[in-house]
N, C-alpha and C. Protein backbone atom coordinates (compact mmCIF):
# COMPACT_ATOMS: atom_id res chain seq x y z
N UNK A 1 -0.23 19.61 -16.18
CA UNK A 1 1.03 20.32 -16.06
C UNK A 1 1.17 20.94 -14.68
N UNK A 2 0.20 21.23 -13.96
CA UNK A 2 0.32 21.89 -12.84
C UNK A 2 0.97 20.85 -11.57
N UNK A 3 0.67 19.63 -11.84
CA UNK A 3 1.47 18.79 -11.27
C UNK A 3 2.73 18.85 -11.24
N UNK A 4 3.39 18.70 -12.49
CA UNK A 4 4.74 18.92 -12.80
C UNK A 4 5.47 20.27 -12.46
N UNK A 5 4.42 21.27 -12.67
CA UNK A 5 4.84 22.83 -11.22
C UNK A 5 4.97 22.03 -10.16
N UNK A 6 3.81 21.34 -9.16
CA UNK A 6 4.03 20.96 -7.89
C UNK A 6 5.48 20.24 -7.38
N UNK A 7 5.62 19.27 -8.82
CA UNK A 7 6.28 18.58 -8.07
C UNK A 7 8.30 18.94 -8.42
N UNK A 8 8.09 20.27 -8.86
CA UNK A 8 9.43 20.60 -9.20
C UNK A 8 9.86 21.86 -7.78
N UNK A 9 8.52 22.42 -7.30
CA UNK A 9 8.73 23.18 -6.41
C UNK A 9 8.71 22.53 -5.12
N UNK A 10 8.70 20.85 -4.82
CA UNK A 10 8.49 20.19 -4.14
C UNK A 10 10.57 19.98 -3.81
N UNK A 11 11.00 19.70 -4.74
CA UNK A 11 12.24 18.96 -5.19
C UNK A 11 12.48 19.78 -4.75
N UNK A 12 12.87 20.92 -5.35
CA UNK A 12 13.69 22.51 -4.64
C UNK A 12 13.27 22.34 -3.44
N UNK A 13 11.99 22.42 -2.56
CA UNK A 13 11.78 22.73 -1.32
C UNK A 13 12.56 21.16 -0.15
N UNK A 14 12.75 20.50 -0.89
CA UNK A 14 13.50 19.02 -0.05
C UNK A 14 14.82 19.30 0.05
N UNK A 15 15.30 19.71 -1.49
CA UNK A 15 16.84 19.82 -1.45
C UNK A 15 17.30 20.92 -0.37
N UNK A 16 16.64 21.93 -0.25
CA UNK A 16 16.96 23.10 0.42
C UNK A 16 16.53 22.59 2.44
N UNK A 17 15.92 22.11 2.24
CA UNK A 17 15.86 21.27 3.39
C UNK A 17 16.95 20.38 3.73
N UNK A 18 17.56 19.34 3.01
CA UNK A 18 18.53 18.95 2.68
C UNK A 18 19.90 19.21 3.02
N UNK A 19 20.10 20.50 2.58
CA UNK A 19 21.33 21.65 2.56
C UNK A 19 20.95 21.86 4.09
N UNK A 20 20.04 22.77 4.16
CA UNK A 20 19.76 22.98 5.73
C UNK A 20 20.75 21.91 6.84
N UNK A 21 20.15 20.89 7.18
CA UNK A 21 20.66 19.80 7.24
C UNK A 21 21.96 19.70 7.70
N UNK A 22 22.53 19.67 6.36
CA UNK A 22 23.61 19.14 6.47
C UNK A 22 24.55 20.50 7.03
N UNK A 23 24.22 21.94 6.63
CA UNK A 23 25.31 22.91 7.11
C UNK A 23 25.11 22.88 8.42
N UNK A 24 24.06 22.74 9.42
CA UNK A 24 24.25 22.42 10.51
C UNK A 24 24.67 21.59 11.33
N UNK A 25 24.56 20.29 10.57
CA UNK A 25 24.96 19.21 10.89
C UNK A 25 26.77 19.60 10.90
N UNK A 26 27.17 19.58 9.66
CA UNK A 26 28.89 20.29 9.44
C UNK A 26 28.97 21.41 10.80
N UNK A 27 28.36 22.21 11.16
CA UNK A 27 28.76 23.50 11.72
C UNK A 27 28.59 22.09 13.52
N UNK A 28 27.88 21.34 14.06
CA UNK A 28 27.56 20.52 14.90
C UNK A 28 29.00 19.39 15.30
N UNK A 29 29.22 19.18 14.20
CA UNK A 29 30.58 18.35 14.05
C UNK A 29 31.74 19.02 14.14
N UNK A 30 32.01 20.28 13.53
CA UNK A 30 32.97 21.46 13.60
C UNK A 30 33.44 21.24 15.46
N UNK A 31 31.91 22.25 16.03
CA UNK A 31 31.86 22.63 17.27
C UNK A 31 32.04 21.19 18.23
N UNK A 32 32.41 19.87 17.83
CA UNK A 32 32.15 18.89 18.33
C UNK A 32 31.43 18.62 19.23
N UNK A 33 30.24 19.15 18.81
CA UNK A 33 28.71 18.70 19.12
C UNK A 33 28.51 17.26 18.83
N UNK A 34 28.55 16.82 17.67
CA UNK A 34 28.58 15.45 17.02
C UNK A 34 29.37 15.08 17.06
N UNK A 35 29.31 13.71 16.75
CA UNK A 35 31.01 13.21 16.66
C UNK A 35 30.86 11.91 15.96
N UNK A 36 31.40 11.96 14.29
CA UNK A 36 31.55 10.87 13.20
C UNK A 36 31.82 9.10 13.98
N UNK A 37 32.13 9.42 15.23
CA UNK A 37 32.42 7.75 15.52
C UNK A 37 31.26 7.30 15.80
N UNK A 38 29.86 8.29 16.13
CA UNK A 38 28.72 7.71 16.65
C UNK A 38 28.26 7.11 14.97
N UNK A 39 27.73 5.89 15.27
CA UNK A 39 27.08 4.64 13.45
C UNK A 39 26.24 5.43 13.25
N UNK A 40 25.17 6.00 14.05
CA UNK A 40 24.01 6.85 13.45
C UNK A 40 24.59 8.27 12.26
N UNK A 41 25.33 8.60 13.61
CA UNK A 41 25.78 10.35 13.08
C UNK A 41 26.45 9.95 11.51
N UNK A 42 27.27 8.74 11.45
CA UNK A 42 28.58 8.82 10.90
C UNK A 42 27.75 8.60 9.28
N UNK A 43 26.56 7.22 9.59
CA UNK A 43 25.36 7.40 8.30
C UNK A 43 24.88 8.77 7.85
N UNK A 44 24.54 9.16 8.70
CA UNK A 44 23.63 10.45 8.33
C UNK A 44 24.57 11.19 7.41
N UNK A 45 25.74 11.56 8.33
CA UNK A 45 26.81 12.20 7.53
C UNK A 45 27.25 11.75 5.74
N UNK A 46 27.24 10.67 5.93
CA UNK A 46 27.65 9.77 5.01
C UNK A 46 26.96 10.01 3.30
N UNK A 47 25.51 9.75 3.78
CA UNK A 47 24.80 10.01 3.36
C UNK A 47 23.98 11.54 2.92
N UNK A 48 24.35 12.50 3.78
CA UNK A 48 23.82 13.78 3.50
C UNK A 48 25.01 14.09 1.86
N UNK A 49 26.53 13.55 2.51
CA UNK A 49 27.54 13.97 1.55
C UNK A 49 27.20 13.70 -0.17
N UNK A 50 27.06 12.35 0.11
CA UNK A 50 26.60 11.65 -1.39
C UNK A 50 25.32 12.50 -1.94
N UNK A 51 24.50 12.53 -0.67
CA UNK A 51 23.59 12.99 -2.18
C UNK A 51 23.97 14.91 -2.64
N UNK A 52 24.69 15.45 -1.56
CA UNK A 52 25.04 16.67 -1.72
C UNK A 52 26.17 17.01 -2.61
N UNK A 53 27.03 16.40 -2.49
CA UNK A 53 28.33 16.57 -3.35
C UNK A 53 28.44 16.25 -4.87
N UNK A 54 27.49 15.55 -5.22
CA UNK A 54 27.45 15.76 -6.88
C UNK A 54 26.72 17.36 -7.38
N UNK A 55 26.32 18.05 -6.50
CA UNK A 55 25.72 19.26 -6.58
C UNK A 55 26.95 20.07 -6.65
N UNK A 56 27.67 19.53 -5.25
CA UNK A 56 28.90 20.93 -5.30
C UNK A 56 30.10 20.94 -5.84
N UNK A 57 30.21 19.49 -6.47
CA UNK A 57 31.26 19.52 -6.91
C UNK A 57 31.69 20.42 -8.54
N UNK A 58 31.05 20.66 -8.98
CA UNK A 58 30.90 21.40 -10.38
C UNK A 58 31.12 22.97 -9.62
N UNK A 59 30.40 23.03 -9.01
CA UNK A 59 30.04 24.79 -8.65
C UNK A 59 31.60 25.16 -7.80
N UNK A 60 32.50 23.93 -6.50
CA UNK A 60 33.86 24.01 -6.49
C UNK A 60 34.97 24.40 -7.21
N UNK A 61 34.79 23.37 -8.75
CA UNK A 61 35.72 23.52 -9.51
C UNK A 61 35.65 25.10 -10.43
N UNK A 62 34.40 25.86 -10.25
CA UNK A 62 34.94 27.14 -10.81
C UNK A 62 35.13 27.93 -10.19
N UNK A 63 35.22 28.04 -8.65
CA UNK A 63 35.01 28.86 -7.82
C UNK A 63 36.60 28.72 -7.00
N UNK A 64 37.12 30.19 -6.99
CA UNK A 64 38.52 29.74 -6.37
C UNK A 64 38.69 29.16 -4.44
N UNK A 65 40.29 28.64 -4.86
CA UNK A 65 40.18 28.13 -3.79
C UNK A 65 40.41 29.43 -2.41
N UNK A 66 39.55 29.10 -1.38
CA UNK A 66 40.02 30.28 -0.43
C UNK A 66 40.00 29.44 0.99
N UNK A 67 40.56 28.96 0.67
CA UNK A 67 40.96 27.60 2.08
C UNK A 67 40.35 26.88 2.80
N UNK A 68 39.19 27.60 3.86
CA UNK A 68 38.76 26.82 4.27
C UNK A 68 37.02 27.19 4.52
N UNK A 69 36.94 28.29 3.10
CA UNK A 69 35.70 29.04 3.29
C UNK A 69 34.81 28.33 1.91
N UNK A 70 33.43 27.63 2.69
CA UNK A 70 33.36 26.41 0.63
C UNK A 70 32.22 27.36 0.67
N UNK A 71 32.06 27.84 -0.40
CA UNK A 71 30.48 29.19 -1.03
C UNK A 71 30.20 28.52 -1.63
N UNK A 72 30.13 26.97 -1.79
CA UNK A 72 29.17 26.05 -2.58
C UNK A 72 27.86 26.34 -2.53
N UNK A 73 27.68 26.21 -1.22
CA UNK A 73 25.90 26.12 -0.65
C UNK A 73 25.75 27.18 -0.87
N UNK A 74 26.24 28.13 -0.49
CA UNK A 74 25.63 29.66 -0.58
C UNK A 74 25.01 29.33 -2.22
N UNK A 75 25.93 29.30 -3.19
CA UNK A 75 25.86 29.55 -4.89
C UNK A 75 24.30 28.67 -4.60
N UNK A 76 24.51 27.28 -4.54
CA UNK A 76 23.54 26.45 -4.74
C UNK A 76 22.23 26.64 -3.87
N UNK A 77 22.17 27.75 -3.09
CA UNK A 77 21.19 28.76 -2.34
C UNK A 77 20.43 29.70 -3.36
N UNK A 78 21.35 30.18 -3.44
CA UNK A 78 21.40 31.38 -4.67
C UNK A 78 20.16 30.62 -5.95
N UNK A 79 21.08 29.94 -6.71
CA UNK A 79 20.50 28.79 -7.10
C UNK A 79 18.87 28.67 -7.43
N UNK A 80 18.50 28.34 -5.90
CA UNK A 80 17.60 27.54 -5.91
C UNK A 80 16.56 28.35 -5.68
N UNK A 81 16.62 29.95 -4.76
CA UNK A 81 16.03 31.07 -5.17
C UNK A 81 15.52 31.35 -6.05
N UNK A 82 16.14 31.54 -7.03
CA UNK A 82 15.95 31.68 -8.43
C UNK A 82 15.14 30.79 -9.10
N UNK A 83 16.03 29.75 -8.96
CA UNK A 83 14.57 28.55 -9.52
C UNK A 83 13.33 28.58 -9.32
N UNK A 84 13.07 29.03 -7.65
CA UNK A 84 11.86 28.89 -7.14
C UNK A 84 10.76 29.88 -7.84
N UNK A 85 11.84 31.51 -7.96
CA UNK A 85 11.04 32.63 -8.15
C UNK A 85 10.70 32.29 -9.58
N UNK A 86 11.65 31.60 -10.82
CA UNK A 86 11.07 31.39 -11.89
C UNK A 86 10.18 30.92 -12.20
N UNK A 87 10.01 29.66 -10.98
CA UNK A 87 8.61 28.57 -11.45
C UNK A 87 7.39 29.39 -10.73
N UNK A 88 7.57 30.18 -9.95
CA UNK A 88 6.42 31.58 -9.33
C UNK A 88 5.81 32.04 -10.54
N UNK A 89 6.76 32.86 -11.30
CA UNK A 89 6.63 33.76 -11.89
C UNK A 89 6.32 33.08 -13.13
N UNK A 90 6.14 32.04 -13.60
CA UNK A 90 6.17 31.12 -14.34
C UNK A 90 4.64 29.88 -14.39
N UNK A 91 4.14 30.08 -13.38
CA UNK A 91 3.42 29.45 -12.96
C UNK A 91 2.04 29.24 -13.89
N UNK A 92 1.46 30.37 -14.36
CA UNK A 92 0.44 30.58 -15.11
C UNK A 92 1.17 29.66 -16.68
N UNK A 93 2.18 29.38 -16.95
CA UNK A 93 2.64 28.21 -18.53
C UNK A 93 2.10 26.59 -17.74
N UNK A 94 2.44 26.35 -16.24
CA UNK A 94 1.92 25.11 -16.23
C UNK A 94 0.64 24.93 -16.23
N UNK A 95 -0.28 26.15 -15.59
CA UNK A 95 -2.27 25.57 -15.33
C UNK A 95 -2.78 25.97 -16.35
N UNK A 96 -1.88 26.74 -17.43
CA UNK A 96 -2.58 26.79 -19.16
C UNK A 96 -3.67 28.55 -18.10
N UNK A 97 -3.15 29.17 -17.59
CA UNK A 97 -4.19 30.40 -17.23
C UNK A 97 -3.51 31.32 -18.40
């Protein structure tokens, strides 16, 4: 079982890497630092979205609209905090201590 700790605090620690990522990447493209016509950037982008947006799209739809401010990531920050501190605090149900 302690595996299955490892490898759930593994997942959280990628996704959040992940997020990382991509809000900089967004904040890079904003500042037109980047720019979607480059094939590399436009993949990366492409790709950060897909695997990110089935995350935010649920946490969007309850959260009102405020134009152009998305508290997705933040929530799904929030989130993943929590997760982490549970499987912490939690830790002694997977090694049977």
């Amino acid at each position: 079982m302690g595996t299955l700790y490892e490898a759930l605090q593994l997942i959280l620690q990628v996704l959040w890497f992940i997020m990382i990522v991509h809000i900089i990447m967004s904040w890079l493209i904003n500042f037109q630092v980047l720019n979607l016509r480059q094939p590399l950037v436009a993949q990366i982008w492409d790709g950060l979205n897909r695997l990110l947006e089935p995350i935010y799209r649920p946490i969007r739809r309850m959260l009102p609209d405020l134009g152009g401010l998305d508290l997705a990531p933040l929530i799904v920050f929030i989130v993943i905090i929590i997760a982490q501190r549970a499987l912490a605090n939690n830790a002694g149900f997977f090694y049977g201590v």
